[in-house]
C-alpha atoms as a PDB file:
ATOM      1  CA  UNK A   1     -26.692 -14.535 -53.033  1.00  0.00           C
ATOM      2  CA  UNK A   2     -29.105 -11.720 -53.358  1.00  0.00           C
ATOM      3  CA  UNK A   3     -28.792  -9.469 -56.154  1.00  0.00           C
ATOM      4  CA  UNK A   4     -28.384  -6.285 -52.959  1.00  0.00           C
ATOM      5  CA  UNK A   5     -25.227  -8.637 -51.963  1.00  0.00           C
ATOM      6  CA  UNK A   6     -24.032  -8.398 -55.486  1.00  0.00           C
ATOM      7  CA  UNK A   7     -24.122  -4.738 -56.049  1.00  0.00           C
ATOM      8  CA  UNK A   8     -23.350  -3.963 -52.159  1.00  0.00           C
ATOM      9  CA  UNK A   9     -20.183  -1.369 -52.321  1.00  0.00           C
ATOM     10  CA  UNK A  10     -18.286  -1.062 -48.954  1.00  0.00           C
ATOM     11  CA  UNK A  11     -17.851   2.949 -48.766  1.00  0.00           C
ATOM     12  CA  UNK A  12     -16.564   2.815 -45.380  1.00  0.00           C
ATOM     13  CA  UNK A  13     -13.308   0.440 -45.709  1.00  0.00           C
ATOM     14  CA  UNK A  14     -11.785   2.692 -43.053  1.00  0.00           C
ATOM     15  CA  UNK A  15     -14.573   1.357 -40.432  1.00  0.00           C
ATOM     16  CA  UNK A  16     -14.375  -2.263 -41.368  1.00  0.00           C
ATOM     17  CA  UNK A  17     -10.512  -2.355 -41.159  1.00  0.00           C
ATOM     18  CA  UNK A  18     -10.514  -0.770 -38.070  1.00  0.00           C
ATOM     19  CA  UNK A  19     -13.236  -3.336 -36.526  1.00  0.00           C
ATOM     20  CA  UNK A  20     -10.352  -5.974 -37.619  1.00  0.00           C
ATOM     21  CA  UNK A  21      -7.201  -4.538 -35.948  1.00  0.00           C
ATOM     22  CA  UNK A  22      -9.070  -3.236 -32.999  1.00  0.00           C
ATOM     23  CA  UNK A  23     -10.122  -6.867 -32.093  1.00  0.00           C
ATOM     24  CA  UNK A  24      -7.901  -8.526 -29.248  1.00  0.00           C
ATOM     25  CA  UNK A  25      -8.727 -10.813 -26.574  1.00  0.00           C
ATOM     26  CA  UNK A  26     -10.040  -8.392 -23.775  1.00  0.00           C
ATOM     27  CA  UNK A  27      -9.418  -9.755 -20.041  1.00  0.00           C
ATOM     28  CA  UNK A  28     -11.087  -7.164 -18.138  1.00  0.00           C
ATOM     29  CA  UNK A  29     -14.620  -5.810 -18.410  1.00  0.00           C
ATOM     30  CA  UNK A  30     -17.187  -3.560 -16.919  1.00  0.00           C
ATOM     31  CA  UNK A  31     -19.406  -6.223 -15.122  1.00  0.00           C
ATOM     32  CA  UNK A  32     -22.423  -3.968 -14.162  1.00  0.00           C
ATOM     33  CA  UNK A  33     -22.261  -2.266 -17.992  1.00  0.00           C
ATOM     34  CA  UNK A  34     -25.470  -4.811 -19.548  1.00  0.00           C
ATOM     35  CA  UNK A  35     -25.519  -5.847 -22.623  1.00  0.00           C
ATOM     36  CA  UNK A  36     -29.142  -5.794 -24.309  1.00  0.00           C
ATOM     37  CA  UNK A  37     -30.663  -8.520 -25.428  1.00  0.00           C
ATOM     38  CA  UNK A  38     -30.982  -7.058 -29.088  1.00  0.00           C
ATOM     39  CA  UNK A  39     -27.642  -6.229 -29.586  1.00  0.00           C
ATOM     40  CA  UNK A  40     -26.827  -9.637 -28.603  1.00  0.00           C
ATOM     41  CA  UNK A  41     -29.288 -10.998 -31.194  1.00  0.00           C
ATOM     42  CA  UNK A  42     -28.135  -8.303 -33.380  1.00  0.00           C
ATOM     43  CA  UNK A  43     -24.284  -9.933 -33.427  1.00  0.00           C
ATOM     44  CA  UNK A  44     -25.526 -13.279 -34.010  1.00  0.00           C
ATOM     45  CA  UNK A  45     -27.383 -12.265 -36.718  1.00  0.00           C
ATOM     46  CA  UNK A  46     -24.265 -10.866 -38.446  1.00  0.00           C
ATOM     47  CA  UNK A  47     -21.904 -14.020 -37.319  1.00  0.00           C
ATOM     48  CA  UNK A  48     -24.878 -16.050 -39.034  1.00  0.00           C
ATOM     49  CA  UNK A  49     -23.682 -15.047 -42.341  1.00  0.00           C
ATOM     50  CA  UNK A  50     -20.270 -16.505 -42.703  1.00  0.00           C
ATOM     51  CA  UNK A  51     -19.279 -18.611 -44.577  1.00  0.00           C
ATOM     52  CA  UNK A  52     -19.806 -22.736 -44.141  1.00  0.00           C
ATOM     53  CA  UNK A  53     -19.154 -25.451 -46.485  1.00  0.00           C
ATOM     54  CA  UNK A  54     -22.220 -26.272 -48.487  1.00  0.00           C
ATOM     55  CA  UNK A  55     -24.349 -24.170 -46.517  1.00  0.00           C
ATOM     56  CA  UNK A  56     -23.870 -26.984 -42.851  1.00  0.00           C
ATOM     57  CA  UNK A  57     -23.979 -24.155 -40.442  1.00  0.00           C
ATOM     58  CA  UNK A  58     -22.623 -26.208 -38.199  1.00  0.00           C
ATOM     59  CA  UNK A  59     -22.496 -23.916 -34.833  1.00  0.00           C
ATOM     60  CA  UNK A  60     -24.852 -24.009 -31.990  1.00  0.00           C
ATOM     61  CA  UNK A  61     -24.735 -21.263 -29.474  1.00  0.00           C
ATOM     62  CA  UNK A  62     -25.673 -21.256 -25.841  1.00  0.00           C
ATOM     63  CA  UNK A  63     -25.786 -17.645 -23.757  1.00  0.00           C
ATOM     64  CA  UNK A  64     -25.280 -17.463 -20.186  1.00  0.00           C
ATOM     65  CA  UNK A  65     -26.208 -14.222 -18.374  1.00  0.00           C
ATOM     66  CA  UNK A  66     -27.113 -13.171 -14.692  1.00  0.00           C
ATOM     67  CA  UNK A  67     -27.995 -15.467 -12.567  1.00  0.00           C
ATOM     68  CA  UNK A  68     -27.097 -18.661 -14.620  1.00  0.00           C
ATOM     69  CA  UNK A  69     -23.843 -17.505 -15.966  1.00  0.00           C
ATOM     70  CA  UNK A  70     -23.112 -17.132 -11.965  1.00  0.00           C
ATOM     71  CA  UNK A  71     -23.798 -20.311 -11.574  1.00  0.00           C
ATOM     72  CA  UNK A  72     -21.628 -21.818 -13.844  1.00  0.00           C
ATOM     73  CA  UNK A  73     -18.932 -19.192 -12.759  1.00  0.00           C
ATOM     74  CA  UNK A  74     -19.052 -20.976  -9.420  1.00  0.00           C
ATOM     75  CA  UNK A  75     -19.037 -24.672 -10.277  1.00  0.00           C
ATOM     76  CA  UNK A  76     -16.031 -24.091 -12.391  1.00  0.00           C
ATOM     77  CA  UNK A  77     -13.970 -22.508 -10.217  1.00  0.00           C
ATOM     78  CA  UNK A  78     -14.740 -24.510  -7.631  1.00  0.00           C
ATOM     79  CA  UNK A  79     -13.766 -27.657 -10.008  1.00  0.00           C
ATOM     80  CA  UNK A  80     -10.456 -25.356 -10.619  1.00  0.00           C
ATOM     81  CA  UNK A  81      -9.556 -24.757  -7.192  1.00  0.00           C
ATOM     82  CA  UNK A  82     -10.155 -28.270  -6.211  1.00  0.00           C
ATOM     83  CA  UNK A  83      -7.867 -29.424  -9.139  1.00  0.00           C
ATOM     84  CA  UNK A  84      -5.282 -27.132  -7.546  1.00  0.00           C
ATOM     85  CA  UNK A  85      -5.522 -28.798  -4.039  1.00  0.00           C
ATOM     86  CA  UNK A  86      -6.105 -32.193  -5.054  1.00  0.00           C
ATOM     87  CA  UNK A  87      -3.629 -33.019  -8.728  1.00  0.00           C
ATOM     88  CA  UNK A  88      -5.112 -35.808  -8.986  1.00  0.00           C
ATOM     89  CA  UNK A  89      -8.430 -34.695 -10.183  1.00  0.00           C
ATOM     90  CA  UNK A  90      -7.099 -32.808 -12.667  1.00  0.00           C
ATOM     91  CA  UNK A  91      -7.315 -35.875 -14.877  1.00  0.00           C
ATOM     92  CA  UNK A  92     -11.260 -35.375 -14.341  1.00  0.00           C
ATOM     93  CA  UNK A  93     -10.672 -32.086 -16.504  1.00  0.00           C
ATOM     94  CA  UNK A  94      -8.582 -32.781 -19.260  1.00  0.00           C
ATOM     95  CA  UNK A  95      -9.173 -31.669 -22.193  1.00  0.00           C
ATOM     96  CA  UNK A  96     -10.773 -34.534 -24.646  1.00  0.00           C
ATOM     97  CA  UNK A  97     -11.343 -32.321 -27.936  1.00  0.00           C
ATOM     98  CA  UNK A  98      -7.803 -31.727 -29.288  1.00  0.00           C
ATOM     99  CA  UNK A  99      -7.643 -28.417 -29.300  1.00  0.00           C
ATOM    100  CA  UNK A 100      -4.465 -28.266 -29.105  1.00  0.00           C
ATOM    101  CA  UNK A 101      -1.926 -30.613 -30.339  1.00  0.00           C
ATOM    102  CA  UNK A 102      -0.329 -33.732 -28.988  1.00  0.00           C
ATOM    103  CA  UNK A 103       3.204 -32.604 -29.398  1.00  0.00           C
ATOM    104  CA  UNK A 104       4.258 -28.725 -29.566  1.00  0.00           C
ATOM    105  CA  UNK A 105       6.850 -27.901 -31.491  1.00  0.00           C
ATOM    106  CA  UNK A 106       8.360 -24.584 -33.392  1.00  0.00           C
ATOM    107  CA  UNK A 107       7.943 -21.998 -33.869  1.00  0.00           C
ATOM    108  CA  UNK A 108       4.415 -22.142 -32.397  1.00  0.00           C
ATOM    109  CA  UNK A 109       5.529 -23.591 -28.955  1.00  0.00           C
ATOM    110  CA  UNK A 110       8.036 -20.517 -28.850  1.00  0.00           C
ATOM    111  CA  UNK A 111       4.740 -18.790 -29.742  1.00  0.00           C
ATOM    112  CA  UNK A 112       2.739 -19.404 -26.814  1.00  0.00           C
ATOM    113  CA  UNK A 113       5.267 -19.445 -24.473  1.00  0.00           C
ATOM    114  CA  UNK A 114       6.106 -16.051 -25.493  1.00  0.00           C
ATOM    115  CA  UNK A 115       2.496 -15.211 -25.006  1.00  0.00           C
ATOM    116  CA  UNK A 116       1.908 -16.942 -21.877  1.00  0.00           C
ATOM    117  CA  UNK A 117       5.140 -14.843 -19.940  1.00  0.00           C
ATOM    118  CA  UNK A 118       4.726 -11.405 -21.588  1.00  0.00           C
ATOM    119  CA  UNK A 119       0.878 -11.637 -20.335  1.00  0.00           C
ATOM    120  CA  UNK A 120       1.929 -12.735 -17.097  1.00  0.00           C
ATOM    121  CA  UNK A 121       4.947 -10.034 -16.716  1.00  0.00           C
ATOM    122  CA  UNK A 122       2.721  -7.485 -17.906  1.00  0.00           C
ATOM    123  CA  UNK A 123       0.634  -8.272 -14.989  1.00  0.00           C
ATOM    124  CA  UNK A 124       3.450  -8.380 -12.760  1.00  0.00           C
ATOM    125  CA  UNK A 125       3.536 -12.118 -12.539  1.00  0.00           C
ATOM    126  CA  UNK A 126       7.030 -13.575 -11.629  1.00  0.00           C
ATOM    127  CA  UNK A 127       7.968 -17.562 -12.911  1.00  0.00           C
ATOM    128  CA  UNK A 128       6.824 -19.729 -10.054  1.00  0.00           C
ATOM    129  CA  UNK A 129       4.261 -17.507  -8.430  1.00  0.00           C
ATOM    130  CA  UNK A 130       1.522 -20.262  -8.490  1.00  0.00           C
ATOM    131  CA  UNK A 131      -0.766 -17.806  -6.561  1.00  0.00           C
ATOM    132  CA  UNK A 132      -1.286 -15.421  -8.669  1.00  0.00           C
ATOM    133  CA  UNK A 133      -0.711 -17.296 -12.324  1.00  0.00           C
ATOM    134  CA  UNK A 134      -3.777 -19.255 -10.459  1.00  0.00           C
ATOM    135  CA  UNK A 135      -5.766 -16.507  -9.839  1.00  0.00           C
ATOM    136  CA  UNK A 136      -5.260 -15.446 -13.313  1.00  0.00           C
ATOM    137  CA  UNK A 137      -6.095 -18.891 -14.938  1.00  0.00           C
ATOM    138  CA  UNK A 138      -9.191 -18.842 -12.965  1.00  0.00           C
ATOM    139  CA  UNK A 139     -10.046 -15.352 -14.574  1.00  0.00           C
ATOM    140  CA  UNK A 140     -11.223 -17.305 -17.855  1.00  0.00           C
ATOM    141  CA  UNK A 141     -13.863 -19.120 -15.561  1.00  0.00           C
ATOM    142  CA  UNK A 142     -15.296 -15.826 -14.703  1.00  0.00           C
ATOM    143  CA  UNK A 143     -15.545 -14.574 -18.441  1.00  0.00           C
ATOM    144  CA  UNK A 144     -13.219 -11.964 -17.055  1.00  0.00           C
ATOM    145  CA  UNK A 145     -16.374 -10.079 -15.268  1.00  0.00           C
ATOM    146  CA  UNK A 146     -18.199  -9.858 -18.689  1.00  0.00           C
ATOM    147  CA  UNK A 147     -21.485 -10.297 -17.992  1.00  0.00           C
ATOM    148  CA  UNK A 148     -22.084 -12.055 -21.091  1.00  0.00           C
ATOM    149  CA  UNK A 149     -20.598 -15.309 -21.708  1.00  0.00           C
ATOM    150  CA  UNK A 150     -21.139 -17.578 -24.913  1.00  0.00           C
ATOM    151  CA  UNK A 151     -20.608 -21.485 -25.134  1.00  0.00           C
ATOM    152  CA  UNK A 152     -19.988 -23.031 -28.705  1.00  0.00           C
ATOM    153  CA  UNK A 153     -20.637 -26.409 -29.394  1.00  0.00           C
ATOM    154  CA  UNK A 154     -20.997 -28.660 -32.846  1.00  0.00           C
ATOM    155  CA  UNK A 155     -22.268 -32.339 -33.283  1.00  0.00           C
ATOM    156  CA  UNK A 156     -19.859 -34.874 -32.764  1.00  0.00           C
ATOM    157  CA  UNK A 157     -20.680 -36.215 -36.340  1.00  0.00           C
ATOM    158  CA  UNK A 158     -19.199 -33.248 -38.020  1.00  0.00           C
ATOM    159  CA  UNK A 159     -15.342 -33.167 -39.173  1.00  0.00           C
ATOM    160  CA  UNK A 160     -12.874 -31.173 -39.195  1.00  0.00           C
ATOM    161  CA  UNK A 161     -13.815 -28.745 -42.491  1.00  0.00           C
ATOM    162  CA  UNK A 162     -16.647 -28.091 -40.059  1.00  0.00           C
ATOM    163  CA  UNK A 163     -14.061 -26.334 -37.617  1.00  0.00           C
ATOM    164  CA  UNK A 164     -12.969 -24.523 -40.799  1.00  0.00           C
ATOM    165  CA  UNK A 165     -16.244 -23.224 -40.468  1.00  0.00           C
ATOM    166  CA  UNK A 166     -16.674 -22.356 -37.229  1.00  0.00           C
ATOM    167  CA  UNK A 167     -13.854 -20.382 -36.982  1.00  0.00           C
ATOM    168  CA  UNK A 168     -15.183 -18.010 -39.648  1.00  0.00           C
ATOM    169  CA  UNK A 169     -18.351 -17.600 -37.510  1.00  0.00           C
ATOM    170  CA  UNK A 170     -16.926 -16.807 -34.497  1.00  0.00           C
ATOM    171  CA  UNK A 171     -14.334 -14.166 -36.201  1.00  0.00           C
ATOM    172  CA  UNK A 172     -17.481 -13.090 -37.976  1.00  0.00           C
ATOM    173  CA  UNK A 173     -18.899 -12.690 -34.282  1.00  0.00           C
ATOM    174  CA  UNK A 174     -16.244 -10.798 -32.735  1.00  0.00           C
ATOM    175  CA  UNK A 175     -15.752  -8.477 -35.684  1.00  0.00           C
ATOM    176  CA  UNK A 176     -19.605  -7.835 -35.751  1.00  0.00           C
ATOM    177  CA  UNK A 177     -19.316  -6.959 -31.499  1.00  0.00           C
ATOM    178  CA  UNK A 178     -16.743  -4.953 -32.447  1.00  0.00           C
ATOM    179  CA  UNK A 179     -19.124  -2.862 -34.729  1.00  0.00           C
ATOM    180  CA  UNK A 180     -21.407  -2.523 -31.946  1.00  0.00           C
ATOM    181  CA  UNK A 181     -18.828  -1.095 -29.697  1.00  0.00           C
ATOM    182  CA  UNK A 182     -18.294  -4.122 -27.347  1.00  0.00           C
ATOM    183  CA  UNK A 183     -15.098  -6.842 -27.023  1.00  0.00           C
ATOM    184  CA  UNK A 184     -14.761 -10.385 -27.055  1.00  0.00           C
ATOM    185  CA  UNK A 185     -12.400 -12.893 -25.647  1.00  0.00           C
ATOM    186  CA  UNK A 186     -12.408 -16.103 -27.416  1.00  0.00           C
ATOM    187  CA  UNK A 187     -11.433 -18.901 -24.612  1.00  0.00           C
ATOM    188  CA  UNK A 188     -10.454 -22.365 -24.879  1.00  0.00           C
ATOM    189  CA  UNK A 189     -10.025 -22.614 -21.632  1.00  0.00           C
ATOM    190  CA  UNK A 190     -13.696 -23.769 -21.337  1.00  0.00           C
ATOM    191  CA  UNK A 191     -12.649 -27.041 -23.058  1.00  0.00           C
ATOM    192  CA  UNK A 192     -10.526 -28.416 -20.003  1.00  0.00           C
ATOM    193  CA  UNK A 193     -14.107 -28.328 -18.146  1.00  0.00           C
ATOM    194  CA  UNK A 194     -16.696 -29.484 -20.647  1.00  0.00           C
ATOM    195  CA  UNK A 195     -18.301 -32.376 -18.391  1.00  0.00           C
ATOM    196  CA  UNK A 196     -19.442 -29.389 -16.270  1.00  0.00           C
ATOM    197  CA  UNK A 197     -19.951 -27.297 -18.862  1.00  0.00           C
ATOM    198  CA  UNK A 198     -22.285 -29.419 -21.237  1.00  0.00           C
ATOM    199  CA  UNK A 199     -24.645 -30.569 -18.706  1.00  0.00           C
ATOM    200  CA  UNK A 200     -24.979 -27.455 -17.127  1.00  0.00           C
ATOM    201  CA  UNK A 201     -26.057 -25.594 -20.592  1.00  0.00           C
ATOM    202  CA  UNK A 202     -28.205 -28.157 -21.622  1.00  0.00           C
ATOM    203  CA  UNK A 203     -25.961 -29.877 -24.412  1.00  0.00           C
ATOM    204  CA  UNK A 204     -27.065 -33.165 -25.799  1.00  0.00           C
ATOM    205  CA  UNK A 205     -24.514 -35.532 -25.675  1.00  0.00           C
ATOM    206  CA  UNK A 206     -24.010 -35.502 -29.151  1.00  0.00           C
ATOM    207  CA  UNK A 207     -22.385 -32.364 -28.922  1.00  0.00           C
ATOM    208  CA  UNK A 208     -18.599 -31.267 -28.480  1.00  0.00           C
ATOM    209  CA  UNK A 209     -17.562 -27.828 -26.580  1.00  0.00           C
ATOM    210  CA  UNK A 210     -15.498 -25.800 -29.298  1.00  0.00           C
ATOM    211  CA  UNK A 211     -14.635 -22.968 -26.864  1.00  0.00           C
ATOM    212  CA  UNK A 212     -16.536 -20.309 -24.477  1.00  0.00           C
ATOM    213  CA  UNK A 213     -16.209 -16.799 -25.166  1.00  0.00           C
ATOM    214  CA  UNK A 214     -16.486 -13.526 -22.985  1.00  0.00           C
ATOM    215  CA  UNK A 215     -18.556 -10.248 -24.569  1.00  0.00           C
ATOM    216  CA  UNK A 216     -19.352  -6.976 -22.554  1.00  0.00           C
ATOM    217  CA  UNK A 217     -17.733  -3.597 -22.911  1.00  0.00           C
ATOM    218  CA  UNK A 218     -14.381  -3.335 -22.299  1.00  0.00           C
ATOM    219  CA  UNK A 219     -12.641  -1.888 -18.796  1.00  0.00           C
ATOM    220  CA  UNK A 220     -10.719   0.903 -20.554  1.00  0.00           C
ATOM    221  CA  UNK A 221      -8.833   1.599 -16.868  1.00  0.00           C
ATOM    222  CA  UNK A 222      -7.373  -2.113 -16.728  1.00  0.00           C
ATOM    223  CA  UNK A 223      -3.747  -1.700 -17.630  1.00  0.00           C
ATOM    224  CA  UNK A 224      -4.299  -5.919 -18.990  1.00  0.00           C
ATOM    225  CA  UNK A 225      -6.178  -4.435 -21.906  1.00  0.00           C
ATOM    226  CA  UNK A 226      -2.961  -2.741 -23.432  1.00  0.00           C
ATOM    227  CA  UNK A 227      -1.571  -6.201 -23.684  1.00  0.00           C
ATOM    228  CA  UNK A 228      -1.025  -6.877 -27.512  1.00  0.00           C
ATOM    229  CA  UNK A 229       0.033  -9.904 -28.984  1.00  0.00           C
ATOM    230  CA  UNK A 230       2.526  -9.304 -31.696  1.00  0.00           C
ATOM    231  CA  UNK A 231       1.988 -10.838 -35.785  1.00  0.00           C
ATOM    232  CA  UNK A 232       4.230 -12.364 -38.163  1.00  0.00           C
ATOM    233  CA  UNK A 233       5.157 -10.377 -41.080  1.00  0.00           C
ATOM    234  CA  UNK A 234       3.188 -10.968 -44.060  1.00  0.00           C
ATOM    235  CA  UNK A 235       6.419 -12.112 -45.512  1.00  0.00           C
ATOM    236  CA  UNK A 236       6.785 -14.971 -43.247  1.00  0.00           C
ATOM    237  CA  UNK A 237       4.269 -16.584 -43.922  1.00  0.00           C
ATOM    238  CA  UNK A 238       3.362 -16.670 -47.384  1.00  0.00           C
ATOM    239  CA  UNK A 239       4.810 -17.596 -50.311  1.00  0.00           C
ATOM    240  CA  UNK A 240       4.011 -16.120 -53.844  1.00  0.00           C
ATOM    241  CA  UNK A 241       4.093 -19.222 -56.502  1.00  0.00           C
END
């Protein structure tokens, strides 16, 4: 730590609270609003700072843009709209990380199912309508128009503390877009189509997908950007000893 980092005072706590709560998974942006290249470098910069467990650094980030983000855009749907007509090669895209765990149970599978309908309702998307929850799935694989899209991988070597680590970078990430003025959508949805995915980017096969991520500036118009997720009370979760 550099003495500057020592004697840094945050005057503006106002402005870095605000780049917190203003952070939510954005599902719609403007696709023909660029993002520079040094604004890009600029937030990567920033995310490079957090923290990591003895210093490992353990992330590796791949950007996809214009023509080659299109590209993957279009073999993954396809892969998803072939999965859809054929269920049987859905078992070609399953996800092999563990992202997610084995067996749900509560309160976080009342979590995400909560999430999952009160997205889809707020979109005017009834139970059942495979059409359009579809549609909406395949939304992820086209970074929701952003015309940035990030892919995250770490060496297979690394353990888990490592995805303690990773997480910090990539909230370090999406606060430091915030700053900028632009929105991110973490997505894990990736992870279901890494065999496409890590080829395509150039990944060696040492490497694991963590998750994609969407960045551009958000569609202000799109009524899926008022969409909120709601929080658990400080309360219930912690515990003063």
């Amino acid at each position: 730590m550099t003495i500057s980092q020592v004697k840094t005072v945050v005057q503006d706590s106002v402005t870095v609270v605000s780049a917190i709560e203003s952070r939510f998974s954005c599902r719609a942006f403007l696709r023909d609003v660029p993002v520079a290249r040094q604004q890009i470098d600029e937030i990567l910069r920033i995310a490079s700072c957090a923290a990591s467990s003895t210093n490992t650094q353990p992330w590796k980030v791949y950007v996809l843009q214009g023509d080659r983000r299109d590209a993957l855009v279009a073999k993954v749907c396809a892969a998803h709209d072939a999965a859809r007509a054929d269920p049987s090669l859905a078992a070609d895209h399953a996800e092999v990380a563990g992202y997610y765990p084995s067996k749900w149970v509560s309160p976080y599978i009342d979590r995400r199912r909560h999430n999952g309908w009160t997205l889809y309702g707020h979109l005017g998307i009834e139970k059942g309508d495979k059409d359009k929850m579809h549609a909406q799935s395949q939304r992820n694989y086209r970074f929701f128009d952003a015309p940035i899209g990030f892919m995250f991988t770490i060496d297979r070597v690394m353990g888990r503390g490592s995805l303690i680590d990773y997480g910090m970078f990539l909230q370090t990430l999406m606060l430091a877009a915030r700053a900028l003025g632009l929105h991110t959508c973490p997505q894990a949805a990736w992870n279901n189509y890494a065999r496409i995915v890590l080829p395509f980017i150039g990944a060696g096969s040492d490497e694991m997908l963590v998750c994609g991520m969407s960045l551009g500036y958000a569609d202000e118009s799109a009524g899926v950007n008022t969409y909120r997720t709601p929080r658990e009370t400080v309360g219930s979760f912690t515990r003063w000893i």
